[in-house]
Structures are given as structure tokens and as C-alpha cells.
PDB file of N, CA and C in Angstrom:
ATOM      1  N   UNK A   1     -27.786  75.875  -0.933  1.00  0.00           N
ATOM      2  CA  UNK A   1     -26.985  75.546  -2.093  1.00  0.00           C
ATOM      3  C   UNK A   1     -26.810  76.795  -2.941  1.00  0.00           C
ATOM      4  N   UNK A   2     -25.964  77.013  -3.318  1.00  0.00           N
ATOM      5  CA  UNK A   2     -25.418  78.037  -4.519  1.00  0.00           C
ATOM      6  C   UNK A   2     -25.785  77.655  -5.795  1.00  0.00           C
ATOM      7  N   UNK A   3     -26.737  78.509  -6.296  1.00  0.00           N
ATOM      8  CA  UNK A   3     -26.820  78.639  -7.689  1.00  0.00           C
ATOM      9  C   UNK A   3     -26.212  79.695  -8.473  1.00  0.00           C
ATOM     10  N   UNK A   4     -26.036  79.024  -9.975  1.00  0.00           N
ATOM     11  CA  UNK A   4     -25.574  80.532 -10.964  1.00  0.00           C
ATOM     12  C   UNK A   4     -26.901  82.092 -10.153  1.00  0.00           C
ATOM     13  N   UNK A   5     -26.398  82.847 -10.204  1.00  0.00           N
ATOM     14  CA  UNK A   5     -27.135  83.957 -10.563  1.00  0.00           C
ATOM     15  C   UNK A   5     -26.181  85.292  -9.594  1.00  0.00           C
ATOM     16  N   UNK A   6     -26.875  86.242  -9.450  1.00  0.00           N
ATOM     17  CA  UNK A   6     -26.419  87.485  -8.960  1.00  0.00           C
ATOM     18  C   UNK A   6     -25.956  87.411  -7.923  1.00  0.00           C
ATOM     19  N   UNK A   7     -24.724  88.432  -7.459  1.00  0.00           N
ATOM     20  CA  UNK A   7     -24.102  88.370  -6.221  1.00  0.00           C
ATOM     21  C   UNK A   7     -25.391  88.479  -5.238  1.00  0.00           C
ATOM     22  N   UNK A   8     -26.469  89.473  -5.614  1.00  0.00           N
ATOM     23  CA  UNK A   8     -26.923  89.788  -4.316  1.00  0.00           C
ATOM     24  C   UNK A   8     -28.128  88.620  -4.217  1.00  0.00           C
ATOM     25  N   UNK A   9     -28.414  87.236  -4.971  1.00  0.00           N
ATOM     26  CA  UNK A   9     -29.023  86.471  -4.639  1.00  0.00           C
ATOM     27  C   UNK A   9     -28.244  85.608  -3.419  1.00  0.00           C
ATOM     28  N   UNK A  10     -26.833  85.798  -3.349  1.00  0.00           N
ATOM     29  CA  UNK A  10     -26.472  84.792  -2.382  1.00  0.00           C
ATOM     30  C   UNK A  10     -27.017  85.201  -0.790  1.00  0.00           C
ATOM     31  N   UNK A  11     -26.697  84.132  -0.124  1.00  0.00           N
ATOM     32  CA  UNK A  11     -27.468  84.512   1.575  1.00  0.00           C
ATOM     33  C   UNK A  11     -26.612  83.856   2.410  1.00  0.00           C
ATOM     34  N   UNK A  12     -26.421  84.093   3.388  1.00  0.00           N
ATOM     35  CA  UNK A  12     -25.771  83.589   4.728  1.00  0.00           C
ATOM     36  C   UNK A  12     -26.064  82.449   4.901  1.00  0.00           C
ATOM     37  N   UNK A  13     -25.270  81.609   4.713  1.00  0.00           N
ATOM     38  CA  UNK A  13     -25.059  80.365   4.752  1.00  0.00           C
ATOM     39  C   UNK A  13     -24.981  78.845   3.925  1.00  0.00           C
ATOM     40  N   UNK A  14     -25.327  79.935   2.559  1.00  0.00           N
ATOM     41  CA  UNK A  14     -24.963  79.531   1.257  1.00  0.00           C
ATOM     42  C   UNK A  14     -23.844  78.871   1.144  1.00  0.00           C
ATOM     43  N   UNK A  15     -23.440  77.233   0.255  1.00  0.00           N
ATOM     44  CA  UNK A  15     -22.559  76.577  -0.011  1.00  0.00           C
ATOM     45  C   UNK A  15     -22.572  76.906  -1.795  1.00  0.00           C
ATOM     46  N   UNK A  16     -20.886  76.736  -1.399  1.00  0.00           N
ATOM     47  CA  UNK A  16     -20.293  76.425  -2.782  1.00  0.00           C
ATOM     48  C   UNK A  16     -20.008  75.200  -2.779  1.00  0.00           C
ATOM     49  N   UNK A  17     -19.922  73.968  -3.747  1.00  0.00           N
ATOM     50  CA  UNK A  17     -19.472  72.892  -4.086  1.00  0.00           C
ATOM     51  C   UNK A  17     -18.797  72.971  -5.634  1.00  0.00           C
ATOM     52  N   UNK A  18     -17.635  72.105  -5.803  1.00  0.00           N
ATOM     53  CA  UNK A  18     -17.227  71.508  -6.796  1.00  0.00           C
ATOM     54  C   UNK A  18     -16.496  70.287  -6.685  1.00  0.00           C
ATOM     55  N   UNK A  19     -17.411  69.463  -7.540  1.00  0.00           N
ATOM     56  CA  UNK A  19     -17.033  67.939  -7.785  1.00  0.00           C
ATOM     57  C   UNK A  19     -16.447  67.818  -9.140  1.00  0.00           C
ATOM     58  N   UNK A  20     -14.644  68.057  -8.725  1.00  0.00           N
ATOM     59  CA  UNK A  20     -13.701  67.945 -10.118  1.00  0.00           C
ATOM     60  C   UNK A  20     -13.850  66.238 -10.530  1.00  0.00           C
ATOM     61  N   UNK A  21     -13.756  65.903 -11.521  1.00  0.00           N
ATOM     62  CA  UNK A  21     -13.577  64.500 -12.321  1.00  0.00           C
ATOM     63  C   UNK A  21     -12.169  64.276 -12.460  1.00  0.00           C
ATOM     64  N   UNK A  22     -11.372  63.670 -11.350  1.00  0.00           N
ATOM     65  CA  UNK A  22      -9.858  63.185 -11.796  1.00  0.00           C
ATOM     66  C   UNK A  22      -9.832  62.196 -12.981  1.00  0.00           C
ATOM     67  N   UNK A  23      -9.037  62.180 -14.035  1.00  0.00           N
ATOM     68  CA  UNK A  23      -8.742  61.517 -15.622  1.00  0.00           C
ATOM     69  C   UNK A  23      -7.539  61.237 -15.221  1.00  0.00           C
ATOM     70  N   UNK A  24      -7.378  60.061 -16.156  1.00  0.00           N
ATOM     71  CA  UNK A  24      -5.817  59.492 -16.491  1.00  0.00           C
ATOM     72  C   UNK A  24      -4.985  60.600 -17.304  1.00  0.00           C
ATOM     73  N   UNK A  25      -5.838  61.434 -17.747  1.00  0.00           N
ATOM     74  CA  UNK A  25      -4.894  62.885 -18.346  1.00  0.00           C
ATOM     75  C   UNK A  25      -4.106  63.375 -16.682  1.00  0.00           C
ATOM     76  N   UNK A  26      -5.162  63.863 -16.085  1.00  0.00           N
ATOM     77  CA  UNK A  26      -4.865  64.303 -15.163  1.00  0.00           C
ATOM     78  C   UNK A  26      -3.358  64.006 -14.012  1.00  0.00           C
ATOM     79  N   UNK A  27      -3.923  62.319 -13.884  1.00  0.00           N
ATOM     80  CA  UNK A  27      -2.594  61.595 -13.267  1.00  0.00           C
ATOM     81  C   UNK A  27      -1.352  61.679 -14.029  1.00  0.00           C
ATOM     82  N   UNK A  28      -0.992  61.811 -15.178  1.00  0.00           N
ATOM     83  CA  UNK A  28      -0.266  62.021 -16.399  1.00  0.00           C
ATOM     84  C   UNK A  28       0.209  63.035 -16.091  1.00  0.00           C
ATOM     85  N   UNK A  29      -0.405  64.010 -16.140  1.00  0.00           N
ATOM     86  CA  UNK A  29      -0.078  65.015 -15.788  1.00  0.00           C
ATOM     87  C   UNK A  29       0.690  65.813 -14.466  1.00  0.00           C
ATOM     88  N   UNK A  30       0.082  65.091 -13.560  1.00  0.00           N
ATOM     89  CA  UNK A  30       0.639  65.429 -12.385  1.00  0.00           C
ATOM     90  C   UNK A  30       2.098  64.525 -12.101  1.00  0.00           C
ATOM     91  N   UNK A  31       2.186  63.628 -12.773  1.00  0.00           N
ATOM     92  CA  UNK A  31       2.599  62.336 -12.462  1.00  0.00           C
ATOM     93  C   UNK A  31       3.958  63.309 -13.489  1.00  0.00           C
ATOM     94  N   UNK A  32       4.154  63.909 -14.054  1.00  0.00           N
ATOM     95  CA  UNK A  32       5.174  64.765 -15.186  1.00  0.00           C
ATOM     96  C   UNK A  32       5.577  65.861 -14.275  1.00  0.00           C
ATOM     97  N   UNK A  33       4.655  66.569 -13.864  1.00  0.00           N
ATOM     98  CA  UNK A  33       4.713  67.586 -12.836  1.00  0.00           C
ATOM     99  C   UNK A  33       6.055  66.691 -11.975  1.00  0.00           C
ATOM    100  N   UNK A  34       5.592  66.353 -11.408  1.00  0.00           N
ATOM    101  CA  UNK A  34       5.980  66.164 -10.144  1.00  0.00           C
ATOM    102  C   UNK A  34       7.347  65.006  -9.750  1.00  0.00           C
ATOM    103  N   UNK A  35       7.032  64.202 -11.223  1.00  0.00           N
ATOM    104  CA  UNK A  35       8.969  63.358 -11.049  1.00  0.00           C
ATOM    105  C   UNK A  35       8.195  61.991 -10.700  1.00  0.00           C
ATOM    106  N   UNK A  36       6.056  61.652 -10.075  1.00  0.00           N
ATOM    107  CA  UNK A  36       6.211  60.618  -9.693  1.00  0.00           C
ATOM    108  C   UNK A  36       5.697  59.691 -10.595  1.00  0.00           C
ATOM    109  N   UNK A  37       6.592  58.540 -10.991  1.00  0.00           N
ATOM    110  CA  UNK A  37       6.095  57.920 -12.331  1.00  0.00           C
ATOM    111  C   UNK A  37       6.056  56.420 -11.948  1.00  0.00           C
ATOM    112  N   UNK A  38       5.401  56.430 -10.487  1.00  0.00           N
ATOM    113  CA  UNK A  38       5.193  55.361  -9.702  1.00  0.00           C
ATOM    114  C   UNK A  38       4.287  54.286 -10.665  1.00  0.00           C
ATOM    115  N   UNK A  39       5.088  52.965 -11.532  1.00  0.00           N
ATOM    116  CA  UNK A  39       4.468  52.078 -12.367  1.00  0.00           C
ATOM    117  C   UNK A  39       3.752  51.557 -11.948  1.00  0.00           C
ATOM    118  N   UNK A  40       2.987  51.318 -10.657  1.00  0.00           N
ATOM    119  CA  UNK A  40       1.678  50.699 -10.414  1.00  0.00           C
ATOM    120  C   UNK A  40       0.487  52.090 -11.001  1.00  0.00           C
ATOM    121  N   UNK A  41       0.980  53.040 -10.887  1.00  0.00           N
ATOM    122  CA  UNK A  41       0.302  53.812 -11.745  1.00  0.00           C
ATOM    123  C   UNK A  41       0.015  53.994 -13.134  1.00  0.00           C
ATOM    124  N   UNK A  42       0.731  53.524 -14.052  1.00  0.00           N
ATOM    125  CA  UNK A  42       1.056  53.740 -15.107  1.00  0.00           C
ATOM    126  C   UNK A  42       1.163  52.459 -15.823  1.00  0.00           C
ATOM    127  N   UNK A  43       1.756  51.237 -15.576  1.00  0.00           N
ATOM    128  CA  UNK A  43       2.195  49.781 -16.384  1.00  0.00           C
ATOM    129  C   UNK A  43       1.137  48.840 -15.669  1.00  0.00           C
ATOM    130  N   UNK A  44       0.417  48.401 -16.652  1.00  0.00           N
ATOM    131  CA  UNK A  44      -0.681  47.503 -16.552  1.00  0.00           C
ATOM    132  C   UNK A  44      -0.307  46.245 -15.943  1.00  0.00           C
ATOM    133  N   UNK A  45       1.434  45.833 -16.854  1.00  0.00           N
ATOM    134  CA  UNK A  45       1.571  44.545 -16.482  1.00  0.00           C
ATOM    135  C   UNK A  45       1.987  44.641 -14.981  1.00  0.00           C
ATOM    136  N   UNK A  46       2.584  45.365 -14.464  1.00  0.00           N
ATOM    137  CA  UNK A  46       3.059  45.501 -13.067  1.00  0.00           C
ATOM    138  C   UNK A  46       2.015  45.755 -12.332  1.00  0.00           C
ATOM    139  N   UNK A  47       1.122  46.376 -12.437  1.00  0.00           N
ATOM    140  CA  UNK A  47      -0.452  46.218 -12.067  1.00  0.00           C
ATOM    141  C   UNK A  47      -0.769  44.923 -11.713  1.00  0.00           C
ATOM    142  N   UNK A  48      -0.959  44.085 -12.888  1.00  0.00           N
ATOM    143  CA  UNK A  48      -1.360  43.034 -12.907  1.00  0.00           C
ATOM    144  C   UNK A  48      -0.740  41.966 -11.678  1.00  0.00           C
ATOM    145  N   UNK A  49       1.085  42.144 -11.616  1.00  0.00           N
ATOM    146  CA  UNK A  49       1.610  41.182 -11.092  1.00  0.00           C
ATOM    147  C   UNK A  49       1.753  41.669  -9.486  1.00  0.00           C
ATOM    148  N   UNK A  50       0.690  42.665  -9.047  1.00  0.00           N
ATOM    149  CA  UNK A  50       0.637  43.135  -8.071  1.00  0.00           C
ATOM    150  C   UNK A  50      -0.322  42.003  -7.206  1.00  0.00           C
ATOM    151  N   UNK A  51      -0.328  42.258  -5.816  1.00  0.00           N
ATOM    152  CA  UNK A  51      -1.357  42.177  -5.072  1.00  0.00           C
ATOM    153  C   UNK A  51      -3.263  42.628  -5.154  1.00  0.00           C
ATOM    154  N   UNK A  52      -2.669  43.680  -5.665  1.00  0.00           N
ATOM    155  CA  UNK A  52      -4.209  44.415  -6.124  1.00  0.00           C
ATOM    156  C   UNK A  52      -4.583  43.954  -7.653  1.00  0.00           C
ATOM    157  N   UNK A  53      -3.746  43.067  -8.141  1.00  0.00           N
ATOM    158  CA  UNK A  53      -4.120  42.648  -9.514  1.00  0.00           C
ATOM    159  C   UNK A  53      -4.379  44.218 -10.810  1.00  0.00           C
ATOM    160  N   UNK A  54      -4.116  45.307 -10.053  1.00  0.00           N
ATOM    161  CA  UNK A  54      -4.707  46.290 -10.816  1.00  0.00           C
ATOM    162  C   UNK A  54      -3.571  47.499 -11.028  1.00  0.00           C
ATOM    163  N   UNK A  55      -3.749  48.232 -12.415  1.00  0.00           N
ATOM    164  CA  UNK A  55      -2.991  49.891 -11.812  1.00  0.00           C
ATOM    165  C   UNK A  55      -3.905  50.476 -11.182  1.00  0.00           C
ATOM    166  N   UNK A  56      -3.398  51.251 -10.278  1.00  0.00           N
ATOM    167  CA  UNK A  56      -4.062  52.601  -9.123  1.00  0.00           C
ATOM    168  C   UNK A  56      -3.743  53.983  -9.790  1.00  0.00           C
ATOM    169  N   UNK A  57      -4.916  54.184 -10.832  1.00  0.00           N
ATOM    170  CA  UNK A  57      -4.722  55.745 -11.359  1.00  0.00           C
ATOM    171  C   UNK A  57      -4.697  56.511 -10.328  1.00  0.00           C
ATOM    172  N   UNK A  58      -4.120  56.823  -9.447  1.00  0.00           N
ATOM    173  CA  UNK A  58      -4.545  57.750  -7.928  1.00  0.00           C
ATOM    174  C   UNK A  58      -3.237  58.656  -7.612  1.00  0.00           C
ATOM    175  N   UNK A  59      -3.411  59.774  -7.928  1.00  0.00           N
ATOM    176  CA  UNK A  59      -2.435  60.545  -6.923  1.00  0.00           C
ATOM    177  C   UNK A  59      -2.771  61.010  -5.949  1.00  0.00           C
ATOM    178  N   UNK A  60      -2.117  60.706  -5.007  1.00  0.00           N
ATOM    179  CA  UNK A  60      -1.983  61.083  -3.429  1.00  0.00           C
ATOM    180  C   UNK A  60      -2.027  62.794  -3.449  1.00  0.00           C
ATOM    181  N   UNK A  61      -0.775  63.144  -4.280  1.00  0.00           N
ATOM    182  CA  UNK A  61      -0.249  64.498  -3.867  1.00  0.00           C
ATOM    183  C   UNK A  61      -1.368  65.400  -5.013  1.00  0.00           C
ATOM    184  N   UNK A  62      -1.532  65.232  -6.028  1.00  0.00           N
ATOM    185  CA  UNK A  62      -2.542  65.945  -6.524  1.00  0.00           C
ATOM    186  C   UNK A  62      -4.139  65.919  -5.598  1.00  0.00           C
ATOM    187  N   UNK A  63      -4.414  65.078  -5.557  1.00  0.00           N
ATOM    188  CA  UNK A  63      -5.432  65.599  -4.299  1.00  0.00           C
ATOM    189  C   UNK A  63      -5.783  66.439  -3.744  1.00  0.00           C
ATOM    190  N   UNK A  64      -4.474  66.361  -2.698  1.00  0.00           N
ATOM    191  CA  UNK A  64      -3.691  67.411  -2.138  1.00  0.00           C
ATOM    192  C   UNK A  64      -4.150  68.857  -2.840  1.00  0.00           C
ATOM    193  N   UNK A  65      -3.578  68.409  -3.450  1.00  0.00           N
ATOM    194  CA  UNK A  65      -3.668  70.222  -3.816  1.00  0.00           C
ATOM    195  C   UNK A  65      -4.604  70.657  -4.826  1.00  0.00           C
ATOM    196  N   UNK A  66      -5.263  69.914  -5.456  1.00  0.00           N
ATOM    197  CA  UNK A  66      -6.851  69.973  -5.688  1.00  0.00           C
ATOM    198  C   UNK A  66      -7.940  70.239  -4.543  1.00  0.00           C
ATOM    199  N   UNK A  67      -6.910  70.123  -3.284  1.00  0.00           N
ATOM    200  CA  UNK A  67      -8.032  70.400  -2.543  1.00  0.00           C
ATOM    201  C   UNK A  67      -7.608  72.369  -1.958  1.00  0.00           C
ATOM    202  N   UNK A  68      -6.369  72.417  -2.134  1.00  0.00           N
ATOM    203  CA  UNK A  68      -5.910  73.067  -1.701  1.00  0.00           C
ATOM    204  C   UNK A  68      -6.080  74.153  -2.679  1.00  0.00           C
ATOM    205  N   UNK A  69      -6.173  74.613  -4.059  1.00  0.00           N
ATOM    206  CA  UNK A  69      -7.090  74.780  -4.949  1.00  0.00           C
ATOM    207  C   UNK A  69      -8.568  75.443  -4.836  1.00  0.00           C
ATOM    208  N   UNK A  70      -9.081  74.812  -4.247  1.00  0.00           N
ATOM    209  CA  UNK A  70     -10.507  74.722  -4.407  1.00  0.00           C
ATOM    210  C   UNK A  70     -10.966  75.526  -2.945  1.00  0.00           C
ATOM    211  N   UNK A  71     -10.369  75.596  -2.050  1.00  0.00           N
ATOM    212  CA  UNK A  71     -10.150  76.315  -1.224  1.00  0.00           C
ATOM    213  C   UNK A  71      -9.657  77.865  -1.442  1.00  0.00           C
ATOM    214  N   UNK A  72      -8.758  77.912  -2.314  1.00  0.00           N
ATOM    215  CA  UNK A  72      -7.872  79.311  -2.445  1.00  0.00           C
ATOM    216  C   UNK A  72      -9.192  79.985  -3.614  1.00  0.00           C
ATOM    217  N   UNK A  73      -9.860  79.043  -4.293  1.00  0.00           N
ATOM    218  CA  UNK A  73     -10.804  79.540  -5.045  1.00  0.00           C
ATOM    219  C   UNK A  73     -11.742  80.347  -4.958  1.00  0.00           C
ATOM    220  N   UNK A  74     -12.379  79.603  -3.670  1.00  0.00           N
ATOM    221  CA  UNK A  74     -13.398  79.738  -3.039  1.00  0.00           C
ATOM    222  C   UNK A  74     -13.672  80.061  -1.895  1.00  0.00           C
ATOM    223  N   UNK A  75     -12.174  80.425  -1.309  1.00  0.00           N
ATOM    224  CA  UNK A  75     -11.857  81.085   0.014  1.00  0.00           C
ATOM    225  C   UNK A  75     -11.936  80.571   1.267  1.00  0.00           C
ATOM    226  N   UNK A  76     -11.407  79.490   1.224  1.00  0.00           N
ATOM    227  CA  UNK A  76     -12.015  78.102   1.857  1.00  0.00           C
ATOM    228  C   UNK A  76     -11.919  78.529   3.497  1.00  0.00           C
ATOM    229  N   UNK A  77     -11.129  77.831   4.437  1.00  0.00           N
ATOM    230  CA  UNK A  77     -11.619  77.582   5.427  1.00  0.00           C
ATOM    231  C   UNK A  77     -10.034  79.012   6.216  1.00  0.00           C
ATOM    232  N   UNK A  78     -10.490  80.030   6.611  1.00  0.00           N
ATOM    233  CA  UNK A  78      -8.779  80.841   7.065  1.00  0.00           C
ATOM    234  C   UNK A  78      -8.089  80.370   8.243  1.00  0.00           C
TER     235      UNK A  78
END
């Protein structure tokens, strides 16, 4: 596991992790970005009169590229 400290504490075979917290800011956000203002995301009552009884704060495509992100960060996989 990777801890804070000095470059030359790291060792061969050392992991990086980051566990981002997706927010309804977030979906908002992406959801502006991107044009998708898919109302099972967003309208409670259409939520409601769904199948899933629920809204799905979830973007697909931010994911995506949160993962894609986190990779370019951290130099992920070439």
C-alpha cells in the first residue's frame, strides 16, 4: 500500500488507490457538461412513477472518465 511520505520510500510493487465520493453536485454537474438531463436522474416524481420507484443519481459516462482520470493521474495501465 502507498503511504504519504518520500519518493524514495516507495518500492516495487507498491499500490496507489483512490476512492472518489460521487455527489449529486457531481451528477449535476456532469449531467450540464454533457447535454444529459436524463429525468430519472434528476425528477423525483418521474422517479417515483418508475419501475424502480426511485431517481438513479448515476452517470454512466462520468464514470467513465473518472476512471479514465485516475489512470492519466496515476499512470494507469499503458
Amino acid at each position: 500500500m502507498l503511504h504519504q511520505g518520500a519518493y524514495m520510500d516507495i518500492s516495487v510493487g507498491d499500490r496507489a488507490t483512490r476512492s472518489p465520493t460521487l455527489t449529486a453536485e457531481h451528477v449535476a454537474g456532469f449531467a450540464e457538461l454533457s447535454g444529459d438531463r436524463n429525468p430519472l436522474r434528476f425528477d423525483e416524481d418521474f422517479g417515483a412513477a418508475t419501475t424502480l420507484g426511485i431517481t438513479v443519481r448515476c452517470q454512466e459516462g462520468e464514470a467513465v472518465l473518472e476512471g479514465e482520470a485516475v489512470c492519466y493521474t496515476l499512470g494507469g495501465p499503458q
